[in-house]
Protein backbone atom coordinates (compact mmCIF):
# COMPACT_ATOMS: atom_id res chain seq x y z
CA UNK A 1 -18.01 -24.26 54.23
CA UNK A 2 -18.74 -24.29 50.61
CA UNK A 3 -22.55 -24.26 49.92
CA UNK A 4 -21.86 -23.51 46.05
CA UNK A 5 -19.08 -24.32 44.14
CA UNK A 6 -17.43 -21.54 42.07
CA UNK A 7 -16.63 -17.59 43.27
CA UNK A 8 -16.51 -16.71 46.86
CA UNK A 9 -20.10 -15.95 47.41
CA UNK A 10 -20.66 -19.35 47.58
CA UNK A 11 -18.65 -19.85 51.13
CA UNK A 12 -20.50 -19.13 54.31
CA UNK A 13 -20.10 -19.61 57.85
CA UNK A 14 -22.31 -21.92 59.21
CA UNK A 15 -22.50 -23.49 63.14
CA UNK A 16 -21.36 -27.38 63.97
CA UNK A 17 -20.91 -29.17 66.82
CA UNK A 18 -17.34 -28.86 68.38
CA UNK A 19 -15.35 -31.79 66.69
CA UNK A 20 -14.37 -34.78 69.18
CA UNK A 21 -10.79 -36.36 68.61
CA UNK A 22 -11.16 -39.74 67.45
CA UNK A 23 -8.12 -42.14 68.63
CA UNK A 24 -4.61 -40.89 67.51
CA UNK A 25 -6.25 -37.64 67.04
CA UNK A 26 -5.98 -34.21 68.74
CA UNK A 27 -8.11 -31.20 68.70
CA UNK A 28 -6.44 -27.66 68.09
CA UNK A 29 -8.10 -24.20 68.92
CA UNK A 30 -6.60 -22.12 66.04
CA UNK A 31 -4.67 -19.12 66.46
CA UNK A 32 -4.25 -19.05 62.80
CA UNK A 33 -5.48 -20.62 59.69
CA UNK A 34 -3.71 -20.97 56.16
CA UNK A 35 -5.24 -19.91 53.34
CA UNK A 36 -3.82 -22.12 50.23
CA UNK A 37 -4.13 -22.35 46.71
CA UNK A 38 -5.15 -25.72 46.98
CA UNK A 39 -8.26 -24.37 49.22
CA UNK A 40 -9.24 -22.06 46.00
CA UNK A 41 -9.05 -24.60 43.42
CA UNK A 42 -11.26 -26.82 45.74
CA UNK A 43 -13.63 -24.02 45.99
CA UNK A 44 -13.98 -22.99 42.21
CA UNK A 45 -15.00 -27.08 41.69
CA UNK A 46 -12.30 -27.32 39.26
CA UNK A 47 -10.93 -30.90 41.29
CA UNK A 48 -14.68 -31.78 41.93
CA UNK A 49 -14.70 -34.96 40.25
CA UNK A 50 -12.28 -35.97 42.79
CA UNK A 51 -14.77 -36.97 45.48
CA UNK A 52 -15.22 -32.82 47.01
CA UNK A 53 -18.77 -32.10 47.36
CA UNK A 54 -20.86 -28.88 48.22
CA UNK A 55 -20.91 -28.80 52.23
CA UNK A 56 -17.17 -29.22 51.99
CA UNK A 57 -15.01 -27.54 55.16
CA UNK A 58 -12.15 -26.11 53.79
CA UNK A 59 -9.06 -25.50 55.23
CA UNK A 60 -5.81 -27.92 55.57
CA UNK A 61 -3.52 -26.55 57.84
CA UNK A 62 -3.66 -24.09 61.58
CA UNK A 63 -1.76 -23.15 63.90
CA UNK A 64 -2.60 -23.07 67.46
CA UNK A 65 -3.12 -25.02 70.81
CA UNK A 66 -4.25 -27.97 71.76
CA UNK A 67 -7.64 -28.27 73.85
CA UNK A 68 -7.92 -32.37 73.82
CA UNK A 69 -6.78 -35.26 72.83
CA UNK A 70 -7.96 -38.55 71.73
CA UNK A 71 -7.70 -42.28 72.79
CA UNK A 72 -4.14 -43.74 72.62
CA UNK A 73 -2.74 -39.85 72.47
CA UNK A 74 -0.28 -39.09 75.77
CA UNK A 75 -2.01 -36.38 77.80
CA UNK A 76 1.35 -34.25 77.45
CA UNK A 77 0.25 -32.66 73.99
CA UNK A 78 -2.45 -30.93 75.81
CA UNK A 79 -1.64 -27.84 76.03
CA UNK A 80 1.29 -27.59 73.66
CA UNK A 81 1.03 -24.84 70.76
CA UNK A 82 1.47 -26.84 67.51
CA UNK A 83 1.08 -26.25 63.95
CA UNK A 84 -1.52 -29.32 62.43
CA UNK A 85 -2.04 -30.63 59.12
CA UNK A 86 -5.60 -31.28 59.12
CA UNK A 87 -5.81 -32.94 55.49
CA UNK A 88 -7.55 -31.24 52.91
CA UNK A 89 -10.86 -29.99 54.99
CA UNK A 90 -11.54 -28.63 58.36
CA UNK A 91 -9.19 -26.18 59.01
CA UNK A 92 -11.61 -23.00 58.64
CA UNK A 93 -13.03 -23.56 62.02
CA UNK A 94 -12.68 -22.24 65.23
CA UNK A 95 -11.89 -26.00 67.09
CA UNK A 96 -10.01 -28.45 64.26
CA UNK A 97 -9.16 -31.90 64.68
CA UNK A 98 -5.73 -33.44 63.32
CA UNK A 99 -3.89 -36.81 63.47
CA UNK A 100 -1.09 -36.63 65.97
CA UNK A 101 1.47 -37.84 63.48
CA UNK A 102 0.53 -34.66 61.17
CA UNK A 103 1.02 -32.46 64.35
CA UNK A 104 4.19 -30.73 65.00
CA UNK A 105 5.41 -28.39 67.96
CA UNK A 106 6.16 -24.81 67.58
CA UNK A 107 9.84 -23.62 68.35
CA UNK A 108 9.84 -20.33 70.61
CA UNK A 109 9.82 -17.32 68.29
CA UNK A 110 7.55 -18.60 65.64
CA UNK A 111 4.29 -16.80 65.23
CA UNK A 112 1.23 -18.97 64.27
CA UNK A 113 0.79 -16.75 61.40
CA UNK A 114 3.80 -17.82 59.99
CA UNK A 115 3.95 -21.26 60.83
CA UNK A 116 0.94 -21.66 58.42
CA UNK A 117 2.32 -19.97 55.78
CA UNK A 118 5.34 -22.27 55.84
CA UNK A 119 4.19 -25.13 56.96
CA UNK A 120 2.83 -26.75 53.96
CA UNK A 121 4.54 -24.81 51.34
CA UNK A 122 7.83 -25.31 52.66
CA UNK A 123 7.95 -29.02 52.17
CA UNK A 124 6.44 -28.91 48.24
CA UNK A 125 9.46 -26.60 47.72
CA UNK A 126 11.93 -28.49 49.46
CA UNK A 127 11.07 -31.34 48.17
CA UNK A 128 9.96 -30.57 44.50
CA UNK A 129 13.41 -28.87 43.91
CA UNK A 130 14.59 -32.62 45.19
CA UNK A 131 12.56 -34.46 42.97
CA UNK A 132 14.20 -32.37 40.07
CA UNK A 133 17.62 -33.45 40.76
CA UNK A 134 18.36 -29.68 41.32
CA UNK A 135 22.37 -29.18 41.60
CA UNK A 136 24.44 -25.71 42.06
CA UNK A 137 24.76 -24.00 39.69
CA UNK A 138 21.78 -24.89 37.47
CA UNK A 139 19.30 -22.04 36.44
CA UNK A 140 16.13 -22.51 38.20
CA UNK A 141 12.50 -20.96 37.19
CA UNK A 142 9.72 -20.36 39.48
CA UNK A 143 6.62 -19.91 37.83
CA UNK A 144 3.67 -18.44 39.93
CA UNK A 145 6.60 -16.88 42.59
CA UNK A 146 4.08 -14.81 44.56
CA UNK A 147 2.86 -17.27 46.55
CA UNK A 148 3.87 -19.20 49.91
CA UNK A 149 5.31 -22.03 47.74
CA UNK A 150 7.26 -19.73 45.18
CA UNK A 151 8.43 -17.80 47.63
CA UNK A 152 9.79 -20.70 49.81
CA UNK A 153 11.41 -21.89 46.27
CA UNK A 154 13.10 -19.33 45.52
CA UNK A 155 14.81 -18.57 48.45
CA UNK A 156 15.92 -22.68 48.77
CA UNK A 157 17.15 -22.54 45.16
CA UNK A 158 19.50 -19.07 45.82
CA UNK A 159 20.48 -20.57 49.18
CA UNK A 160 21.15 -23.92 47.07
CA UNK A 161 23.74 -22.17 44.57
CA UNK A 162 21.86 -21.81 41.65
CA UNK A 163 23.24 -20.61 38.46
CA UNK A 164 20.29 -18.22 38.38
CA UNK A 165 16.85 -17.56 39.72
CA UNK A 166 14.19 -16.54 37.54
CA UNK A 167 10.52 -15.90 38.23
CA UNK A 168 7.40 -15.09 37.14
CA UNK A 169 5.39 -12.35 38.36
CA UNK A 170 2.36 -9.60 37.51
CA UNK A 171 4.11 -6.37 38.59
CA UNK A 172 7.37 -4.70 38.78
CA UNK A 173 6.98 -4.21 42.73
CA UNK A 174 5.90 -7.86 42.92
CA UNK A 175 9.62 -8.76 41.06
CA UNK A 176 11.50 -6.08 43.35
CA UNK A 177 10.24 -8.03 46.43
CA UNK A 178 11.65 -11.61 44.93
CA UNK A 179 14.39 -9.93 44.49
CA UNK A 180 15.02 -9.64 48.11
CA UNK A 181 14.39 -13.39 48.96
CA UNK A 182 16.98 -14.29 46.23
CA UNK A 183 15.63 -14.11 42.57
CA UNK A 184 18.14 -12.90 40.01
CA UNK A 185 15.79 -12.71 36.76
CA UNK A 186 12.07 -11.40 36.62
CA UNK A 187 9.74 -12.39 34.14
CA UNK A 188 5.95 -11.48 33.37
CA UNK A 189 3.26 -13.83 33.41
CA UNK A 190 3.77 -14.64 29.84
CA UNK A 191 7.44 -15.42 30.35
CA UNK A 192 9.50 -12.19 29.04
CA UNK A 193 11.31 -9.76 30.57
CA UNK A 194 14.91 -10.54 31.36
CA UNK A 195 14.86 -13.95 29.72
CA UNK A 196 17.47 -12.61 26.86
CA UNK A 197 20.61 -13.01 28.52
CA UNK A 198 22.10 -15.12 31.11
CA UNK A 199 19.73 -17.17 32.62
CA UNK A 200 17.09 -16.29 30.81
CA UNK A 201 14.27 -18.42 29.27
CA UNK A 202 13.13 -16.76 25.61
CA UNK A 203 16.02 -18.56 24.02
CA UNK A 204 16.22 -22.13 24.27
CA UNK A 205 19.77 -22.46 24.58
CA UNK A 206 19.58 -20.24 27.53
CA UNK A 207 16.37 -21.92 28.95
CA UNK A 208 16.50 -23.23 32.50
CA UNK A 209 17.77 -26.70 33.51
CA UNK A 210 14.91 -26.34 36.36
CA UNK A 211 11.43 -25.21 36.18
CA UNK A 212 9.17 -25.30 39.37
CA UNK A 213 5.19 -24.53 38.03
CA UNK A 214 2.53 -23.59 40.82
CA UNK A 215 0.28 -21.86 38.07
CA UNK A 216 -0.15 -24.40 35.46
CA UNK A 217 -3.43 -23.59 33.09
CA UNK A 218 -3.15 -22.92 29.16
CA UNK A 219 0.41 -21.19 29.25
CA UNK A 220 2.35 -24.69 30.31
CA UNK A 221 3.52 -25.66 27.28
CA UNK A 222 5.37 -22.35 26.17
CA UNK A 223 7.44 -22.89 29.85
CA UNK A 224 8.43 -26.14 28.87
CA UNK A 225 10.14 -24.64 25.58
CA UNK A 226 12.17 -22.83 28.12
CA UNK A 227 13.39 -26.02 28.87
CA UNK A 228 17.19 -26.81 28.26
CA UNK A 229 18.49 -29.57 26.91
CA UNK A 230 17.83 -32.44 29.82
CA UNK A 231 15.73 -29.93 32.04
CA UNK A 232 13.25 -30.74 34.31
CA UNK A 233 9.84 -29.50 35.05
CA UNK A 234 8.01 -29.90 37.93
CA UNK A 235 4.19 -28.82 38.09
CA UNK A 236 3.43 -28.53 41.58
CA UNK A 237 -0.11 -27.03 41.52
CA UNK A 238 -3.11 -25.74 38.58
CA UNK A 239 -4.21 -22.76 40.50
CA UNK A 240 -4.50 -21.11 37.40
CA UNK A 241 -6.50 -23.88 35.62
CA UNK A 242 -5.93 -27.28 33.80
CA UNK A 243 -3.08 -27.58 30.95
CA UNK A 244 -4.48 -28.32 27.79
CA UNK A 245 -4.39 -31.73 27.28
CA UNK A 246 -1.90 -32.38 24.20
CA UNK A 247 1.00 -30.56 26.15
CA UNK A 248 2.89 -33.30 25.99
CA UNK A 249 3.37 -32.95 22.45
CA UNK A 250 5.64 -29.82 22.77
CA UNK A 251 8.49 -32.93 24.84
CA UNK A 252 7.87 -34.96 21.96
CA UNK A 253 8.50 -31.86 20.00
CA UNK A 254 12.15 -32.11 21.44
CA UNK A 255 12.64 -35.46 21.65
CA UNK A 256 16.48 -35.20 21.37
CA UNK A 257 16.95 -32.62 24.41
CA UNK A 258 15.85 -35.74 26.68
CA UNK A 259 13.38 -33.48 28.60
CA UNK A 260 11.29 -34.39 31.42
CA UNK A 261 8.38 -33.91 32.95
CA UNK A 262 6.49 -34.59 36.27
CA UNK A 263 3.86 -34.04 38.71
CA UNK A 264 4.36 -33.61 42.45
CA UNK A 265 2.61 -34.03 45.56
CA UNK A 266 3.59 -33.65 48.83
CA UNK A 267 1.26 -36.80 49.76
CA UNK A 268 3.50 -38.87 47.72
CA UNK A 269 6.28 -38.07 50.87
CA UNK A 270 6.34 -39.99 53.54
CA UNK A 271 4.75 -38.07 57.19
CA UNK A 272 8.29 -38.50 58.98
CA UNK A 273 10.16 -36.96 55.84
CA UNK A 274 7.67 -34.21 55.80
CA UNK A 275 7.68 -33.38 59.36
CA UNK A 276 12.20 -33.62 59.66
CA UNK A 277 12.12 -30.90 56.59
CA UNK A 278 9.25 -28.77 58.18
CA UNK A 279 11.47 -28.95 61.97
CA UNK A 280 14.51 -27.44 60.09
CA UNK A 281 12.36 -24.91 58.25
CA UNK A 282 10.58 -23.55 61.01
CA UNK A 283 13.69 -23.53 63.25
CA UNK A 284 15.43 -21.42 60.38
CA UNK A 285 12.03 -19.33 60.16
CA UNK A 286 12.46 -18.67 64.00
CA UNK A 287 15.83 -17.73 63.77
CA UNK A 288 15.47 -15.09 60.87
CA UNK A 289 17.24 -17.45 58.31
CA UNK A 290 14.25 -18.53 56.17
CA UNK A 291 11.69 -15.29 55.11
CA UNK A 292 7.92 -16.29 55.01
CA UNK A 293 5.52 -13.17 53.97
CA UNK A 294 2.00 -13.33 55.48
CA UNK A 295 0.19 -10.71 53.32
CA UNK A 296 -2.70 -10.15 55.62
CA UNK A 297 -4.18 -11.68 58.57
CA UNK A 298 -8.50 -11.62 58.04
CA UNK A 299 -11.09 -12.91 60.89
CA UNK A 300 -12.21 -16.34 60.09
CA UNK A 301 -15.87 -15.03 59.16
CA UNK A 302 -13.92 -12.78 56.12
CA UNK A 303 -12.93 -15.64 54.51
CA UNK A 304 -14.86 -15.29 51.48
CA UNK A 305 -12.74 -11.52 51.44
CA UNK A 306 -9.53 -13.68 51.16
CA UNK A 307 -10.85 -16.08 48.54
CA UNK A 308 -11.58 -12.99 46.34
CA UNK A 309 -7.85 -11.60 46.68
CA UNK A 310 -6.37 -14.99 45.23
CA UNK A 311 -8.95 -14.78 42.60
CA UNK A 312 -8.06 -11.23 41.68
CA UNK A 313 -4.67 -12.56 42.17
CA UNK A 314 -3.49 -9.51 44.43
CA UNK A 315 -1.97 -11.69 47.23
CA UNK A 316 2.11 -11.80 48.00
CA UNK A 317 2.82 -14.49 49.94
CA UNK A 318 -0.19 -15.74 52.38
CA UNK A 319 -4.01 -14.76 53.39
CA UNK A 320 -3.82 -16.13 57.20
CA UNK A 321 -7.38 -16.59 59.24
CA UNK A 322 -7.63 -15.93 62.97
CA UNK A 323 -10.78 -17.06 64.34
């Protein structure tokens, strides 16, 4: 739990009473526990004023089996090894409880491990690349790749036909391993590299028509003068900080390009939606057809460990808790 908002030092592991499943609920024993960007930012106090307080259980999705279930619930899900979406707190436990609609069963083949590291991320890039009207051919950017949700992104824009797929990235081993899972351009953090040509993003008449943002934080508005003419960008997360707040100025900059811009949460998605697009993914995970990269696998009591790797921003792919 967090006792202190701000660096990892301020998580520790504290005792509570096993968690009893209310009606529609279930309660999961965790073989695994995702470790998200969206559990960081919560951490660091930067969404405080959004109702999270000190005492806050993180943790919003696991992966394991179910030990009860709650009024109204058939008896058959006891038992079953699911993956649960256990909103945006008590996931870091060893016992979690879930609504059964937000609970999903595991296909043969998939590992818990990686069932969190899709899970969640799988559905913001399915359905953020949706949201941006994202056609063949179009040049696509994803900016923060090195995560779960980059990662998932890229690989759904190459598999989609893009034009070209550019990312972001801190090191040249970083952009040799998107390369594998489908990127065709890689960038720095600050948006060069092989942005000159083809593709690229330095010139804005060979911008992207798609830009997918997980970072966020003061370097937003020079992506969205990578824009081209009628591109789209899609912030899908702030994990590394707030934009400043006259961004918007650098659309109204262009006014004639007829750029847009948008926000994008999963929440905003209906449950069945979410749960169709996370079937096929984790089908096509268990067959081999969709990569996910689980970058380490930590006890549950190390989790202040894992928050300091995101921080130091030395994580590919996903930290993953086992309790």
């Amino acid at each position: 739990m967090i006792r202190e908002f701000g660096k990892p030092e301020g998580l520790e592991v504290v005792d509570l009473p096993v968690p009893v499943p209310g009606p529609g609920e279930v309660r999961i024993a965790p073989e695994a526990i995702g470790v998200g960007g969206v559990d960081a930012v919560i951490r660091r106090g930067t969404v405080a004023g959004h109702g999270f307080q000190e005492g806050h259980l993180l943790g919003s999705e696991v992966a394991g089996r179910v030990t009860a279930v709650g009024e109204g619930v058939i008896a058959s899900w006891e038992g079953r090894r699911v993956w649960a979406f256990t909103g945006l707190s008590g996931g870091y436990a060893e016992e979690a409880v879930a609504a059964v609609d937000n609970v999903l069963p595991l296909p043969d083949g998939l590992t818990g491990a990686d069932a969190v590291t899709l899970g969640g991320s799988g559905v913001v890039a399915h359905f953020a690349l949706a949201r941006a009207h994202f056609a063949p051919g179009e040049s696509v950017l994803v900016r923060g790749a090195a995560g779960s949700i980059g990662i998932t992104a890229v690989q759904l824009a190459a598999r989609g036909g893009a034009g070209a797929v550019a990312v972001t990235t801190s090191s040249a081993e970083r952009g040799a391993r998107l390369r594998e899972l489908g990127a065709t351009h890689i960038l720095d953090r600050a948006g060069e590299g092989e942005g000159d040509g083809e593709g690229g993003g330095k010139d804005r008449g060979e911008g992207f028509d798609v830009i997918v943002d997980i970072a966020g934080g003061p370097r937003l508005p020079h992506f969205l003068d990578m824009l081209r003419p009628n591109g789209r960008f899609l912030a899908v997360g702030i994990v590394a900080g707030q934009p400043p707040a006259d961004f918007g100025a650098r659309l109204l900059d262009r006014f004639r390009s007829s750029l847009s811009f948008a926000t994008f949460s999963a929440d905003t998605v209906p449950g069945p939606d979410q749960q169709a697009v996370r079937s096929a993914q984790f089908a096509e995970a268990a067959r081999g057809e969709l990569r996910t990269v689980v970058h380490e696998v930590l006890p549950l009591d190390r989790a202040a460990e894992a928050h300091r790797a995101m921080d130091a921003g030395t994580v590919f792919g996903r930290i993953v808790l086992a309790p």
